[in-house]
N, C-alpha and C. Protein backbone atom coordinates (compact mmCIF):
# COMPACT_ATOMS: atom_id res chain seq x y z
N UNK A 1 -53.93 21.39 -5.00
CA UNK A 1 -53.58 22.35 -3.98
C UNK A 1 -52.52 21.74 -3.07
N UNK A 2 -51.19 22.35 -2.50
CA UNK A 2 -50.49 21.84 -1.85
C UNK A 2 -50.54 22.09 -0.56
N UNK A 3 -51.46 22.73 0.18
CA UNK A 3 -51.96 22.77 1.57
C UNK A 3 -52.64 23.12 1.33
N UNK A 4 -53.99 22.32 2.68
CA UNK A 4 -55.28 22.69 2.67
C UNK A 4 -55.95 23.04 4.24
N UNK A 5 -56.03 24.37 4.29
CA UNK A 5 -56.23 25.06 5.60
C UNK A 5 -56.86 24.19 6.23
N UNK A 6 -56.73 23.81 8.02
CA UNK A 6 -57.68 23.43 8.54
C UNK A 6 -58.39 23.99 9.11
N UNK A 7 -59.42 23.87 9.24
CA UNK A 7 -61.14 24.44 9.77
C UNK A 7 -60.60 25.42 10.81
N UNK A 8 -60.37 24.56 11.95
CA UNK A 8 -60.04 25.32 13.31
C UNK A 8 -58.68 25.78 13.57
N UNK A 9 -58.61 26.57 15.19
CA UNK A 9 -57.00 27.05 15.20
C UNK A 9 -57.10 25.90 16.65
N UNK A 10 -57.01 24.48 16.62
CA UNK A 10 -56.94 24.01 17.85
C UNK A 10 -55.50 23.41 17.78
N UNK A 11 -55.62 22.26 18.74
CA UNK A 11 -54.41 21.31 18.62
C UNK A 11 -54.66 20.46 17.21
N UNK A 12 -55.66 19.80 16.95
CA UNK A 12 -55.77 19.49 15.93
C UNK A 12 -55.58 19.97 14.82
N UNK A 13 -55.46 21.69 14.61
CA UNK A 13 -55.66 22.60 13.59
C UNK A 13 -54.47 21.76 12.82
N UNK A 14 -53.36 21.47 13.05
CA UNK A 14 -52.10 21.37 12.85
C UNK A 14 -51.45 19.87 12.42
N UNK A 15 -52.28 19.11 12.03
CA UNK A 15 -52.31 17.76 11.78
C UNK A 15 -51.96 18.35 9.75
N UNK A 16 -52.40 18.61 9.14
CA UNK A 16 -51.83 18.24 7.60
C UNK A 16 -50.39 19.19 7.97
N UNK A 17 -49.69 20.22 8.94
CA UNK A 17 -48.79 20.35 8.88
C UNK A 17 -47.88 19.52 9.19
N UNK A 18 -48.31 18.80 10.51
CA UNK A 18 -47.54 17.44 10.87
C UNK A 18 -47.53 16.32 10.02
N UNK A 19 -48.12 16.05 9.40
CA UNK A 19 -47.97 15.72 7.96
C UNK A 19 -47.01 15.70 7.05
N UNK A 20 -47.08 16.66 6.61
CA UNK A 20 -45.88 17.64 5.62
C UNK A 20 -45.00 17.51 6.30
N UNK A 21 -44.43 18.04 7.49
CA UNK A 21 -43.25 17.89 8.11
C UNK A 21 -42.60 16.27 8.27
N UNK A 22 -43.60 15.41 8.65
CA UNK A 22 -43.22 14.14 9.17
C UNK A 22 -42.72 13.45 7.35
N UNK A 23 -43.76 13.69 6.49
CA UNK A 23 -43.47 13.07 5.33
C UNK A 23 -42.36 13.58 4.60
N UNK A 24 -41.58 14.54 5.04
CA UNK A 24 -40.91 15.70 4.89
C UNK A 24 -39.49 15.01 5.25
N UNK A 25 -39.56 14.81 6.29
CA UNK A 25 -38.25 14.34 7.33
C UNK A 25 -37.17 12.98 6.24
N UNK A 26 -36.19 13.38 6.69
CA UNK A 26 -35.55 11.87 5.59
C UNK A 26 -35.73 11.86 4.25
N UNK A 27 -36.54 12.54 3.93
CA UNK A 27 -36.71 12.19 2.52
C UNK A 27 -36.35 13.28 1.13
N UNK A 28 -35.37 12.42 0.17
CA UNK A 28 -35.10 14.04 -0.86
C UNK A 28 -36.27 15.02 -1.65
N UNK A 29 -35.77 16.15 -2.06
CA UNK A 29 -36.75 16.77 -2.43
C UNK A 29 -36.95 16.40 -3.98
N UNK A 30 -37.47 17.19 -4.91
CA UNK A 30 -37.22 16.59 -6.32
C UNK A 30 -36.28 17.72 -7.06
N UNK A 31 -35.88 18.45 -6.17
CA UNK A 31 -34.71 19.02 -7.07
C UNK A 31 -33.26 18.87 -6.07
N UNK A 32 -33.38 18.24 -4.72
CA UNK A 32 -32.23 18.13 -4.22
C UNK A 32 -32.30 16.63 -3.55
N UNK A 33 -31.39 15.71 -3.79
CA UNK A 33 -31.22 14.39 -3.19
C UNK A 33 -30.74 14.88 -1.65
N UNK A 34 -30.51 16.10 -1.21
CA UNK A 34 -30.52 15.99 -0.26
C UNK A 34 -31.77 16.01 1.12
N UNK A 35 -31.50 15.08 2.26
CA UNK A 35 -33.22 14.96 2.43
C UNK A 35 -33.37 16.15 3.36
N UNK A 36 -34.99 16.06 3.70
CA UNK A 36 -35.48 16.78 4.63
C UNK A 36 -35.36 16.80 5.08
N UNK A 37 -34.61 17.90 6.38
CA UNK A 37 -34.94 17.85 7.50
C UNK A 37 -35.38 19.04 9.05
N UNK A 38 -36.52 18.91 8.06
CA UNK A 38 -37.08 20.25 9.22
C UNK A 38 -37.21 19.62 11.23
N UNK A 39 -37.63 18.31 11.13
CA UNK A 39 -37.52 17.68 12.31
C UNK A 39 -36.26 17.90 13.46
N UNK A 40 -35.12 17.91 12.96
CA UNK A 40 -33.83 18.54 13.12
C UNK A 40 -33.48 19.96 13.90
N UNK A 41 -34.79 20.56 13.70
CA UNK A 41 -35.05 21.39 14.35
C UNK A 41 -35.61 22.19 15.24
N UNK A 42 -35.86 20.46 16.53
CA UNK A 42 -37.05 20.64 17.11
C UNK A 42 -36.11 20.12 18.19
N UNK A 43 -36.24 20.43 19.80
CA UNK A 43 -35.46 19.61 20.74
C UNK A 43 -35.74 18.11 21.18
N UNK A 44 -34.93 17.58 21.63
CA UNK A 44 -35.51 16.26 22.01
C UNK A 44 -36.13 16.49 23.64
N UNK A 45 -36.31 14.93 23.56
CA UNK A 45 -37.50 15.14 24.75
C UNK A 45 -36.13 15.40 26.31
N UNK A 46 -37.01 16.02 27.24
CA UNK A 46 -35.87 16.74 28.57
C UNK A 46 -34.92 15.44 28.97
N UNK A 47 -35.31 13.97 28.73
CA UNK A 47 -34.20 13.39 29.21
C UNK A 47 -33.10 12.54 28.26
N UNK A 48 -32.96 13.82 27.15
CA UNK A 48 -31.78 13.22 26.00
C UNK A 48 -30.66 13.45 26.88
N UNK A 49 -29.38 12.34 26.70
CA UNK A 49 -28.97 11.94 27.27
C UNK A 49 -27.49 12.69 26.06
N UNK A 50 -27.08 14.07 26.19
CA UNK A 50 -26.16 14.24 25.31
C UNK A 50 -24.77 13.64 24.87
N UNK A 51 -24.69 12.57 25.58
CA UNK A 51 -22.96 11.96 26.06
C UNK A 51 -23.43 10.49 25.16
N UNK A 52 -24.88 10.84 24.67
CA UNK A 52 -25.14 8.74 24.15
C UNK A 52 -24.32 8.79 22.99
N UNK A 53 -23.80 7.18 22.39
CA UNK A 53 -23.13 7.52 20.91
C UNK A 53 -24.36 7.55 19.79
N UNK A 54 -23.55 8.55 19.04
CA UNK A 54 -24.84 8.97 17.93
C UNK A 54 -24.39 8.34 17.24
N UNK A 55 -24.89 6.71 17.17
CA UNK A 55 -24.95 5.66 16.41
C UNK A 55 -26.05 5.93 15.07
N UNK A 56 -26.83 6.11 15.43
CA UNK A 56 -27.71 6.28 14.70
C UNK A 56 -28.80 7.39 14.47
N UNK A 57 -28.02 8.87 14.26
CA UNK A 57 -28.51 9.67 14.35
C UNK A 57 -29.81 10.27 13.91
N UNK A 58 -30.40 9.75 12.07
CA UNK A 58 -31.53 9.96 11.95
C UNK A 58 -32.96 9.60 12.97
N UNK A 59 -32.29 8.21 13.39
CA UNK A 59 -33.48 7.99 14.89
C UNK A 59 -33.88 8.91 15.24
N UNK A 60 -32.77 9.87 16.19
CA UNK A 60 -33.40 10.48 17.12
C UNK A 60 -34.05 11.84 16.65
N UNK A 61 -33.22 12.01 15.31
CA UNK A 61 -34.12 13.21 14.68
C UNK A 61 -34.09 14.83 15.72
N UNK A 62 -33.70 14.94 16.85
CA UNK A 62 -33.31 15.89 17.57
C UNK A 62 -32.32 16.79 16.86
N UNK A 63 -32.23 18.23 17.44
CA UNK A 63 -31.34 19.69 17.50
C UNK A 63 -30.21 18.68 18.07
N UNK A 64 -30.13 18.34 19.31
CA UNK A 64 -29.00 18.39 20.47
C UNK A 64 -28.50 17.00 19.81
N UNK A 65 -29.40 16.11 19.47
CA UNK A 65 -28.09 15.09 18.16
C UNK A 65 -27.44 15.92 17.14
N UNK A 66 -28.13 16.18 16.66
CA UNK A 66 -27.42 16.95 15.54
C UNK A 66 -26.21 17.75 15.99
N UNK A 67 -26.53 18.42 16.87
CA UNK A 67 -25.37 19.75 16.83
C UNK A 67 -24.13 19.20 17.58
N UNK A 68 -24.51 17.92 18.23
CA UNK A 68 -23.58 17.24 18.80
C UNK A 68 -22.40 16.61 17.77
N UNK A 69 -22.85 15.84 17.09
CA UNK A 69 -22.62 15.48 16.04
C UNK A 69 -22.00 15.84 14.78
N UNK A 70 -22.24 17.39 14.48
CA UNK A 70 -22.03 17.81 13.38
C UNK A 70 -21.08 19.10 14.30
N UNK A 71 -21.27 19.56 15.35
CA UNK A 71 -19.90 20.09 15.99
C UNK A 71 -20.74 21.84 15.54
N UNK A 72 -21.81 21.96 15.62
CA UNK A 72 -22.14 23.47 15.03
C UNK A 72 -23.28 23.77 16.29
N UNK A 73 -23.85 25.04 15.52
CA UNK A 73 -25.10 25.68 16.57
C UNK A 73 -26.12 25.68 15.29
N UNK A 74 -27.68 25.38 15.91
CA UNK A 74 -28.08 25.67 15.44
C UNK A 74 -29.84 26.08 16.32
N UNK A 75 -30.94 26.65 15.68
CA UNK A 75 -31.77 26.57 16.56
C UNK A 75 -32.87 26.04 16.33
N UNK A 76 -33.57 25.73 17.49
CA UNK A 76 -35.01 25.16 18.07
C UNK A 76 -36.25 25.82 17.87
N UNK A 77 -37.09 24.88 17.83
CA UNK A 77 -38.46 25.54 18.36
C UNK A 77 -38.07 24.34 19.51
N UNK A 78 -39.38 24.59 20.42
CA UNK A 78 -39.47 24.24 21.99
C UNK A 78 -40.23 22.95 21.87
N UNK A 79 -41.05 22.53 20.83
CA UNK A 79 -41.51 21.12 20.33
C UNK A 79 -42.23 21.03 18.95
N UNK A 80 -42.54 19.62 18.99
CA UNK A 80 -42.92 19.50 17.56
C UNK A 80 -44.05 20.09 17.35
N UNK A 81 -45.03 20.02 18.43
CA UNK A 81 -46.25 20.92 18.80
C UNK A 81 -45.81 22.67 18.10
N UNK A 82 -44.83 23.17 18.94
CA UNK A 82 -44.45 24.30 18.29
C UNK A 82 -44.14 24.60 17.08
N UNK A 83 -43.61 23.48 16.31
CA UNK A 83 -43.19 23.89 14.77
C UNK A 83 -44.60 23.48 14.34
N UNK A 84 -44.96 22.18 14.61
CA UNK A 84 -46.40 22.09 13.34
C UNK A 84 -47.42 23.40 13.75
N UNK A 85 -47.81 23.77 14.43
CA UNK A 85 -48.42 25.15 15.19
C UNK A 85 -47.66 26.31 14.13
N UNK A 86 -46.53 26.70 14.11
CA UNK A 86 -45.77 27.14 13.11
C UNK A 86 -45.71 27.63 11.39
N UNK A 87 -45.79 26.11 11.32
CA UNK A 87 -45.56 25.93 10.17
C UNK A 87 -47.07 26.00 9.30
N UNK A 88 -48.24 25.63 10.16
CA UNK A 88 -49.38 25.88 9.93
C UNK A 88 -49.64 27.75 9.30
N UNK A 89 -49.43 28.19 10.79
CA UNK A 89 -49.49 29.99 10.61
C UNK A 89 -48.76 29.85 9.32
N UNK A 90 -47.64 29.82 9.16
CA UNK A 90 -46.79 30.13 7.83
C UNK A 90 -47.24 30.18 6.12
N UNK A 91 -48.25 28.43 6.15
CA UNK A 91 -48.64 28.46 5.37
C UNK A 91 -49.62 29.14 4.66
N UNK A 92 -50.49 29.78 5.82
CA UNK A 92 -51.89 30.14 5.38
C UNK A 92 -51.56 31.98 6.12
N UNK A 93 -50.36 32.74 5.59
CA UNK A 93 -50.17 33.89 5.71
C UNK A 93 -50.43 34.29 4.03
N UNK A 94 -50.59 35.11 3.55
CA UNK A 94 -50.07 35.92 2.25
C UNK A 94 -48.71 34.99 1.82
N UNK A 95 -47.93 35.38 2.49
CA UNK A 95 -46.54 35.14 1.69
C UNK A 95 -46.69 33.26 1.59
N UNK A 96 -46.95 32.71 2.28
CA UNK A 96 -47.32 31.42 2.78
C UNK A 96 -47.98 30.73 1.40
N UNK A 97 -49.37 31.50 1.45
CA UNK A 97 -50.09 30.86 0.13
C UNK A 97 -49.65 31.50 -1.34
N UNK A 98 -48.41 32.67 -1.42
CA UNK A 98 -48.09 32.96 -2.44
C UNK A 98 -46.99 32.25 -2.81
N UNK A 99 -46.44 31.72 -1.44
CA UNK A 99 -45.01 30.94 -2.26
C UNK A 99 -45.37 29.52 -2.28
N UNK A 100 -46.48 28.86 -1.73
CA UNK A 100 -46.97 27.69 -2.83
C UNK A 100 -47.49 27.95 -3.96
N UNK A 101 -48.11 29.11 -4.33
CA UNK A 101 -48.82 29.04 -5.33
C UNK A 101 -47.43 29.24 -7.01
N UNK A 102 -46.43 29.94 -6.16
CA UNK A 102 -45.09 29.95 -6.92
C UNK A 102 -44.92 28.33 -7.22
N UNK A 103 -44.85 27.45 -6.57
CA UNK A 103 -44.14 26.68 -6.03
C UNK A 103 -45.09 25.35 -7.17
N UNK A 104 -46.44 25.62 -7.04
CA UNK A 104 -47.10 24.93 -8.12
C UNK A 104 -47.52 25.26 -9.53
N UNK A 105 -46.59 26.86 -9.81
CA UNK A 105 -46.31 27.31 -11.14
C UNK A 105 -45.15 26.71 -11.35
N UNK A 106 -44.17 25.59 -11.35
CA UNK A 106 -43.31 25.24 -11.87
C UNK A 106 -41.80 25.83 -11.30
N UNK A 107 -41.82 26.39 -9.90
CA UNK A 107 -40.97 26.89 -9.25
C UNK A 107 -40.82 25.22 -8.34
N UNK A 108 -39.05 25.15 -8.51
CA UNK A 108 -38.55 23.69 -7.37
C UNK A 108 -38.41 24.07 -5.92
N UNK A 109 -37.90 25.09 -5.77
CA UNK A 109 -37.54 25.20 -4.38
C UNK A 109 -38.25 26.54 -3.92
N UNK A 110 -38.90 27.03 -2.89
CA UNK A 110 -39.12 28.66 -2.55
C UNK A 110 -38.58 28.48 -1.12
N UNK A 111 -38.22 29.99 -0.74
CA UNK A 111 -37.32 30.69 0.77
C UNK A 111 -38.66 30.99 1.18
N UNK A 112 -38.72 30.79 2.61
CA UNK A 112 -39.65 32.33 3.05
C UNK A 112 -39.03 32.35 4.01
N UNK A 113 -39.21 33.96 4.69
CA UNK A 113 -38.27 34.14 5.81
C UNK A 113 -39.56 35.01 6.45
N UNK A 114 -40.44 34.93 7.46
CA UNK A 114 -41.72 35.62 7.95
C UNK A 114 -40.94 35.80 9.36
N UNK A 115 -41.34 37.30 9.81
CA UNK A 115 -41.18 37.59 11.35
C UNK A 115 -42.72 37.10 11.74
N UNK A 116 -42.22 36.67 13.24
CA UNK A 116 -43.40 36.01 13.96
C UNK A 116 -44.38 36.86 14.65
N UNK A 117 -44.70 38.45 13.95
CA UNK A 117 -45.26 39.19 14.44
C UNK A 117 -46.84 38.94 13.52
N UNK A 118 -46.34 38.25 12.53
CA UNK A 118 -47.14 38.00 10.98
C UNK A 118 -47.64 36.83 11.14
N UNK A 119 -47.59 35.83 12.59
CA UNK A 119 -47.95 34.55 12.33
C UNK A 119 -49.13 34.61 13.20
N UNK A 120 -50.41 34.13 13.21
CA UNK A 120 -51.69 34.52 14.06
C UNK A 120 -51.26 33.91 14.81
N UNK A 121 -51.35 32.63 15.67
CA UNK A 121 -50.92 31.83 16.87
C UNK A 121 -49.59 31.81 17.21
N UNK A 122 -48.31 32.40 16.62
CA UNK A 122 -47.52 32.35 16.92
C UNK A 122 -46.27 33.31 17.29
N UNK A 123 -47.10 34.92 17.35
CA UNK A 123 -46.41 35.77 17.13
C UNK A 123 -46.01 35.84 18.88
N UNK A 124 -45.73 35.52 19.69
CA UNK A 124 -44.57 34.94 21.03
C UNK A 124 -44.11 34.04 20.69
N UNK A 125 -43.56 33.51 19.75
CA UNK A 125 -42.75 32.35 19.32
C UNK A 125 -41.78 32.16 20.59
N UNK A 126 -41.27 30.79 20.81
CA UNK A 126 -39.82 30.67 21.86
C UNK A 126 -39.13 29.81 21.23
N UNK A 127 -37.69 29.74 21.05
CA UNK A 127 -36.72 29.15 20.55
C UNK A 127 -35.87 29.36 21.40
N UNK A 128 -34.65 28.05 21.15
CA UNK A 128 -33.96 27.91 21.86
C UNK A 128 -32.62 27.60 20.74
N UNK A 129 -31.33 27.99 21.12
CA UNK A 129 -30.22 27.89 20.68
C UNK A 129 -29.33 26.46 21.25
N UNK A 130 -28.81 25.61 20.06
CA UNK A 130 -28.31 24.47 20.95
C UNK A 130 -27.10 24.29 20.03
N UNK A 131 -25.63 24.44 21.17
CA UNK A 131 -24.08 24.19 20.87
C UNK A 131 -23.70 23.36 21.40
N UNK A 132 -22.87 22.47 19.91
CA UNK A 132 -22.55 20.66 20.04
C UNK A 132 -23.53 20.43 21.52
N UNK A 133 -24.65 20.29 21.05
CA UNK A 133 -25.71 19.25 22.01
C UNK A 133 -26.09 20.13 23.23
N UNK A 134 -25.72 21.50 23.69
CA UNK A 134 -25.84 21.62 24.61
C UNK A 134 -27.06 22.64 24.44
N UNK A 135 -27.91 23.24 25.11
CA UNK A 135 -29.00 24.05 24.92
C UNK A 135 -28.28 25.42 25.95
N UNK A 136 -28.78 26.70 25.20
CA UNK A 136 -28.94 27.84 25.42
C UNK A 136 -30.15 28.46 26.42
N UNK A 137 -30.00 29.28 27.03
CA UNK A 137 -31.52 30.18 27.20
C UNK A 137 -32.01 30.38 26.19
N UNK A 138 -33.80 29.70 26.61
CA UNK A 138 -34.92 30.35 25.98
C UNK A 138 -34.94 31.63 25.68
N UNK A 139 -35.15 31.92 23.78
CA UNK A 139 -35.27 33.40 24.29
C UNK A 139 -36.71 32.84 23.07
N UNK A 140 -36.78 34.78 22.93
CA UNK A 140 -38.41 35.22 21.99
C UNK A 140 -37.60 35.14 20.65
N UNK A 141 -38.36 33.67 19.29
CA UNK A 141 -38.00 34.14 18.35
C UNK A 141 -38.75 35.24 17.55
N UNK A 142 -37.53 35.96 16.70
CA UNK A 142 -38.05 37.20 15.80
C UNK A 142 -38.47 36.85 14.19
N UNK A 143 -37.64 35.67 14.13
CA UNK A 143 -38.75 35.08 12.39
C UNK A 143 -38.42 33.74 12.40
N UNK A 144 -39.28 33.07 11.20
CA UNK A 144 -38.94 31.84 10.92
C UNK A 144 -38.27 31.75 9.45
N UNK A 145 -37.41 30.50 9.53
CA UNK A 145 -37.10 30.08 7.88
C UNK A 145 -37.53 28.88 7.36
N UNK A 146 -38.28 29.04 6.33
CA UNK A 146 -38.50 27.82 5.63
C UNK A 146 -38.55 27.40 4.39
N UNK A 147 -38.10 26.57 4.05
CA UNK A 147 -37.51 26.21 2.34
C UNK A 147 -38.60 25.18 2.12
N UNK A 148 -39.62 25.63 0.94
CA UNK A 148 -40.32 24.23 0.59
C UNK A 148 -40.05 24.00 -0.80
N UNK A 149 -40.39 23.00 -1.24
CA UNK A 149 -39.95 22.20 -2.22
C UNK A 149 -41.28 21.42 -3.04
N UNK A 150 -40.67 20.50 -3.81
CA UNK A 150 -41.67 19.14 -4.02
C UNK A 150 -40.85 17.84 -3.53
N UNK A 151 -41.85 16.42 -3.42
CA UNK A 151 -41.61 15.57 -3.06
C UNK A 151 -40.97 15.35 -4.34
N UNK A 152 -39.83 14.03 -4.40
CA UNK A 152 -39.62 13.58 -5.74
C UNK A 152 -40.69 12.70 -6.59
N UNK A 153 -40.66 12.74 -7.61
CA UNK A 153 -41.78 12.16 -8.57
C UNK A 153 -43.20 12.52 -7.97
N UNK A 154 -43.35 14.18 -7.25
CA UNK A 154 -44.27 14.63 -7.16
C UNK A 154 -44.84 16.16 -7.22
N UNK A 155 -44.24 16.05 -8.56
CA UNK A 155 -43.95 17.71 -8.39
C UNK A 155 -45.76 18.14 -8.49
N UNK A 156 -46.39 17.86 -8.78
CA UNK A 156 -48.02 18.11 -8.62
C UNK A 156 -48.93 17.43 -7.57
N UNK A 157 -47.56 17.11 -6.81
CA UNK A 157 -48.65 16.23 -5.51
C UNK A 157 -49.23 17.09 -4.19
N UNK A 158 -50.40 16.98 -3.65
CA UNK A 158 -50.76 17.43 -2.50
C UNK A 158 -49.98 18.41 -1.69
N UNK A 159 -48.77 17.66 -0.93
CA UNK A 159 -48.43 18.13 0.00
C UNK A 159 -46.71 18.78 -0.41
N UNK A 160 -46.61 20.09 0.10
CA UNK A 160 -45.06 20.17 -0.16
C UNK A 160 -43.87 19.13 0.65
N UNK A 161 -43.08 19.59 0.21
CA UNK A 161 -41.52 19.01 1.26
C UNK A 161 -41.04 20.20 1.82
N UNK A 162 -40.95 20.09 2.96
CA UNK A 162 -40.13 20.88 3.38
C UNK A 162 -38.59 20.56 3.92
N UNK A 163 -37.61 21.42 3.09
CA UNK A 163 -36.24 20.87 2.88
C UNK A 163 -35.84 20.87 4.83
N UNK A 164 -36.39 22.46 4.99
CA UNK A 164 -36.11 23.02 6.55
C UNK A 164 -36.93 23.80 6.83
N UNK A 165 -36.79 24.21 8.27
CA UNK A 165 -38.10 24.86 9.28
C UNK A 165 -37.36 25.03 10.54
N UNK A 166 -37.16 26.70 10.88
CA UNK A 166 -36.49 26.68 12.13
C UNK A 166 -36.74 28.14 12.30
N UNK A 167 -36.79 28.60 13.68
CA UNK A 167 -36.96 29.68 14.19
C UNK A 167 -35.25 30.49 14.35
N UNK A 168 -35.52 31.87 14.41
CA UNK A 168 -34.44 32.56 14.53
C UNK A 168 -34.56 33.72 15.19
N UNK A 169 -33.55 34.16 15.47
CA UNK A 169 -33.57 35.45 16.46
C UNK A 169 -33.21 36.94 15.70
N UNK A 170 -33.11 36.66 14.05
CA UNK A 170 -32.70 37.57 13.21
C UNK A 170 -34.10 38.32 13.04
N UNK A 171 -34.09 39.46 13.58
CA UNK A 171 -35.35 40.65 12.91
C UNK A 171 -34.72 40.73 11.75
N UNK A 172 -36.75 40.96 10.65
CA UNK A 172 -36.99 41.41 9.95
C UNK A 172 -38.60 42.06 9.60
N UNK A 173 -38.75 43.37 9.02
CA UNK A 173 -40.20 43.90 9.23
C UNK A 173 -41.18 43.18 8.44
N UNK A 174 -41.07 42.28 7.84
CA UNK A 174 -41.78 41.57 7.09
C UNK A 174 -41.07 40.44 5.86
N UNK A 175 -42.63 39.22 5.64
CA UNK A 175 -42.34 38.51 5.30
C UNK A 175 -41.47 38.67 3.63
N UNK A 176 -40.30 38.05 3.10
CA UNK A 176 -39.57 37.38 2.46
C UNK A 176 -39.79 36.21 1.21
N UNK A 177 -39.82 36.48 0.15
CA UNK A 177 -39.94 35.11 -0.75
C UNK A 177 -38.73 35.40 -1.81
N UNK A 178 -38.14 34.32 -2.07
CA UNK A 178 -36.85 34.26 -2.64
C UNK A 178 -37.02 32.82 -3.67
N UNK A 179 -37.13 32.64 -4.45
CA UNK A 179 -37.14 31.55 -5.56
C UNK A 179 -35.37 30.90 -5.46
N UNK A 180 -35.40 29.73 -4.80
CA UNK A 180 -33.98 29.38 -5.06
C UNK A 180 -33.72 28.38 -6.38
N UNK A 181 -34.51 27.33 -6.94
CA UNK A 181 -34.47 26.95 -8.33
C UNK A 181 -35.19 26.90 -8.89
């Protein structure tokens, strides 16, 4: 099984998602050498310092490195608390446990695209928009995206990869599954 619900909806509920995400981060999938990085999509803590040199950008693993860096926009959840909280709901929706169950029929990569009206703990989602490093107003996100995968040399292992994980402000009336390889 590649996720395994936890018991409760607490803070703890959300520990094998933090999991997945953390084991997730940096690392390629088994159908793309390119790595994970759902972490990327989480803000850094209030006293990132946007002007530091991004010497070493995987460190900080932040939105506002990144977008600094790479010269684009992209968006937030409000913490890591918020995505593993997230990414939890996600998994254990319908579409959630149908696109792992794709995903451990011999499918490499699956899309899901779920509005956060569909997520039990998370349907007030908040995200935030951040250009080259700078942050936007909070607004209400309207869905999430997330690409999971397998680990490499694990295509029958436990836990998925997740390539990415990020909130968006794009409505849609319901959840999304798209087979990308």
């Amino acid at each position: 099984m590649a996720f395994n619900k936890p018991k409760s909806v607490t803070n703890q509920c959300c520990e094998s998602a933090e999991k997945i995400l953390n084991q997730s981060q940096g690392q390629p999938s088994y159908s793309s050498h390119h790595p994970g990085h759902p972490r990327y999509h989480v803000l850094c803590n209030p006293n990132f310092d946007r002007f530091t040199i991004l010497s070493d950008l995987p460190s900080l693993g932040c939105i506002e490195a990144v977008t600094q860096h790479l010269g684009n926009t992209k968006t937030a959840f409000l913490s890591k608390h918020d995505q593993n909280s997230c990414l939890h709901d996600v998994l254990n929706t319908p579409t959630g446990k149908e696109a792992v169950r794709l995903l451990n029929s011999n499918r490499n990569e699956i899309l899901i695209r779920a509005p956060v009206h569909e997520l039990l703990n998370n349907n007030f989602l908040r995200m935030v928009e951040v250009v080259h490093g700078d942050r936007l107003e909070e607004q209400q996100a309207s869905s999430v995206v997330l690409i999971l995968g397998h680990h490499v040399d694990k295509a029958d292992g436990r836990y998925v990869h997740v390539k990415t994980f990020y909130p968006t402000n794009r409505h849609i009336n319901s959840s999304i599954i798209e087979t990308l390889h």
